[in-house]
C-alpha atoms as a PDB file:
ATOM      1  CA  UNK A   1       6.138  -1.572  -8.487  1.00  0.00           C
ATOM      2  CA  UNK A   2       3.897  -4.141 -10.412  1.00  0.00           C
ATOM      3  CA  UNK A   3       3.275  -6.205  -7.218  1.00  0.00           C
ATOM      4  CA  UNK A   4       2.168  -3.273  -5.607  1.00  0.00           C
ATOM      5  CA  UNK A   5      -0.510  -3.120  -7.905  1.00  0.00           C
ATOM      6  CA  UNK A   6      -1.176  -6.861  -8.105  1.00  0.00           C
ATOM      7  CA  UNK A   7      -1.586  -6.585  -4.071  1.00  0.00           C
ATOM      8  CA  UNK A   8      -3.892  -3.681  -4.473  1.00  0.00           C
ATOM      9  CA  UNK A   9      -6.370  -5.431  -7.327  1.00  0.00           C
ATOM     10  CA  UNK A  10      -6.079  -8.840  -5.306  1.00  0.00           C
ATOM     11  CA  UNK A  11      -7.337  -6.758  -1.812  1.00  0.00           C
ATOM     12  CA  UNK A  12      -9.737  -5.214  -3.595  1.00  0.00           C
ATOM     13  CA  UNK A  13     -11.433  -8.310  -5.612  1.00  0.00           C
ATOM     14  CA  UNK A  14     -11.333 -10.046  -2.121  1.00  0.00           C
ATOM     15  CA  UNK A  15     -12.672  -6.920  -0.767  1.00  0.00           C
ATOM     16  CA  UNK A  16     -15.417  -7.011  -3.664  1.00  0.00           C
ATOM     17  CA  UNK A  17     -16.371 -10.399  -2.978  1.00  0.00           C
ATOM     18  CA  UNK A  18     -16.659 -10.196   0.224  1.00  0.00           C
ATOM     19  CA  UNK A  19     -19.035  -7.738   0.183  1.00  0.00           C
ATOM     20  CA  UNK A  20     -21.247  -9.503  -2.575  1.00  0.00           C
ATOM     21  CA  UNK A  21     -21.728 -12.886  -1.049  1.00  0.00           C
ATOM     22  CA  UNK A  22     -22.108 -10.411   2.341  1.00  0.00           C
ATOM     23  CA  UNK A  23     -24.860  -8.281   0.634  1.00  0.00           C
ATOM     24  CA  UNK A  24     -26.192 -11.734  -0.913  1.00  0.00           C
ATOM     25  CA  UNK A  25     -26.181 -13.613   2.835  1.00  0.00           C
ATOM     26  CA  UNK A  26     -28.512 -10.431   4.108  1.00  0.00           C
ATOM     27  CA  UNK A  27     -30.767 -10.601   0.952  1.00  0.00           C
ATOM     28  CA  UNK A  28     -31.238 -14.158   1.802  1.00  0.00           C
ATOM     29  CA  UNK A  29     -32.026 -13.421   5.857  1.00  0.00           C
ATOM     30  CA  UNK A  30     -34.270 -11.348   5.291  1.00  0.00           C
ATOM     31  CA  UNK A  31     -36.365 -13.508   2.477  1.00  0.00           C
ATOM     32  CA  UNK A  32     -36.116 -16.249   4.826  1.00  0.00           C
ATOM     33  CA  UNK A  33     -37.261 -13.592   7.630  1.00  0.00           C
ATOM     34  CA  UNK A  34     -40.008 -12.203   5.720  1.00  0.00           C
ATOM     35  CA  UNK A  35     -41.596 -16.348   4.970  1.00  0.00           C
ATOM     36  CA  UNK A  36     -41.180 -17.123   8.331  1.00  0.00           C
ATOM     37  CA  UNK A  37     -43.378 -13.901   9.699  1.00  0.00           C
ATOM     38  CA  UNK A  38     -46.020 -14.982   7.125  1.00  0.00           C
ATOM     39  CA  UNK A  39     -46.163 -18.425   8.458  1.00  0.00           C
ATOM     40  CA  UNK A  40     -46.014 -17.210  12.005  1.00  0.00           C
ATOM     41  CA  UNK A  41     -48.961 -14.724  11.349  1.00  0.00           C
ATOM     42  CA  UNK A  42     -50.961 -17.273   9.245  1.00  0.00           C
ATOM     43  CA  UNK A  43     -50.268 -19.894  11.772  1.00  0.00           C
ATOM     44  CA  UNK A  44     -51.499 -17.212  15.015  1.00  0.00           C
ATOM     45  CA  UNK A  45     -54.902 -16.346  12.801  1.00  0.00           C
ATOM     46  CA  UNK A  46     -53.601 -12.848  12.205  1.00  0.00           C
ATOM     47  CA  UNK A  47     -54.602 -11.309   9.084  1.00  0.00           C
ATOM     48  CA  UNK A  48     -51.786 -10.906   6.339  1.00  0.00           C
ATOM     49  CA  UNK A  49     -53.376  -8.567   4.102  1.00  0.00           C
ATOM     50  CA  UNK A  50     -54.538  -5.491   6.719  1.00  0.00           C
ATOM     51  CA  UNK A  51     -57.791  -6.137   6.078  1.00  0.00           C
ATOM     52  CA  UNK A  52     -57.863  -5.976   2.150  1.00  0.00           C
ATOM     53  CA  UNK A  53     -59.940  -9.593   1.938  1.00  0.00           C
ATOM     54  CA  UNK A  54     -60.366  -9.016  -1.821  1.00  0.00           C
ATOM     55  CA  UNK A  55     -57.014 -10.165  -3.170  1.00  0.00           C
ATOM     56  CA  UNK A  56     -56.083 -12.406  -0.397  1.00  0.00           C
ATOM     57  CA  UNK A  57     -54.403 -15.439  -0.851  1.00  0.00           C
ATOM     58  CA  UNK A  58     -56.185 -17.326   1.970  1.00  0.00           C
ATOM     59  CA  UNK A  59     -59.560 -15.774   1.676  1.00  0.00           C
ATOM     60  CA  UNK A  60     -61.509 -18.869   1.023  1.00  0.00           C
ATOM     61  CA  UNK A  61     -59.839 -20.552   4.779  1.00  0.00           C
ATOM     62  CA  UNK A  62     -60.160 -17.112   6.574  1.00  0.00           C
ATOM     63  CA  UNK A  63     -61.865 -17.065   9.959  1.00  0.00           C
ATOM     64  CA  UNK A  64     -61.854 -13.405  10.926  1.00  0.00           C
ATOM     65  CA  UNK A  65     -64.522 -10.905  10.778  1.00  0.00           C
ATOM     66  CA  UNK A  66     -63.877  -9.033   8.282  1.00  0.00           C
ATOM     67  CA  UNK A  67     -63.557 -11.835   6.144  1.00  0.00           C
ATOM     68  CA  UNK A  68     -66.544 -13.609   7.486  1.00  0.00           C
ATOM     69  CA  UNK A  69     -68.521 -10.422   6.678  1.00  0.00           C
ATOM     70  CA  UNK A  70     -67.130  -9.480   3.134  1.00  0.00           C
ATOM     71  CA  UNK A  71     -68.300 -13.511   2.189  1.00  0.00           C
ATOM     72  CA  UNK A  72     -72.228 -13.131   3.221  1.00  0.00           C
ATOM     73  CA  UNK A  73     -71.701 -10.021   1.161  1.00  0.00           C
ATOM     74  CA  UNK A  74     -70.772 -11.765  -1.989  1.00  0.00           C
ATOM     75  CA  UNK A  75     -72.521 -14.877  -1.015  1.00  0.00           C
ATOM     76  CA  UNK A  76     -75.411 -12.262  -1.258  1.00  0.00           C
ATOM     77  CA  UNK A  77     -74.982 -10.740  -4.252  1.00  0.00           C
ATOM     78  CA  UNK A  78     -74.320 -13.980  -6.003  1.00  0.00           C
ATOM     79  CA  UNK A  79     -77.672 -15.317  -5.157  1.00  0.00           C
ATOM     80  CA  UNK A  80     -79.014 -12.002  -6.363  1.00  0.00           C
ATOM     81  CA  UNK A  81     -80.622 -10.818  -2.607  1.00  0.00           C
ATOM     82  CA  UNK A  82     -80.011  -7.783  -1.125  1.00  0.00           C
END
């Protein structure tokens, strides 16, 4: 009757871990996913932050309009003209 049970808990810790380093293997695609889409879109000159240029990591090197337009507007108000 006992190795019943010890067949049971053995399937089921295999069972367990199979699913962890499973879960862990699709955590891990989809961070590596996730980086590579950012490169890809960085890389194409799309914009990664829908338009928000305020807190955007690659303001400063950003070609698009939106950006281009939201600098002469704080170049402007930094040299105090309106």
């Amino acid at each position: 009757m006992s190795e019943g049970v010890d067949k049971i808990q053995n399937r089921r810790r295999m069972l367990t871990g199979v699913l962890r380093y499973a879960a862990l293997g699709v955590s891990g695609m989809l961070g590596v996913g996730i980086y590579g889409k950012r490169r890809r879109l960085l890389r194409e000159g799309e914009c990664l932050n829908d338009g928000l240029c305020k807190d955007c990591s690659v303001f400063d090197e950003c070609g698009h309009p939106r950006a281009l337009s939201a600098k002469k507007v704080l170049k402007r108000m930094s040299s105090g003209k309106k």
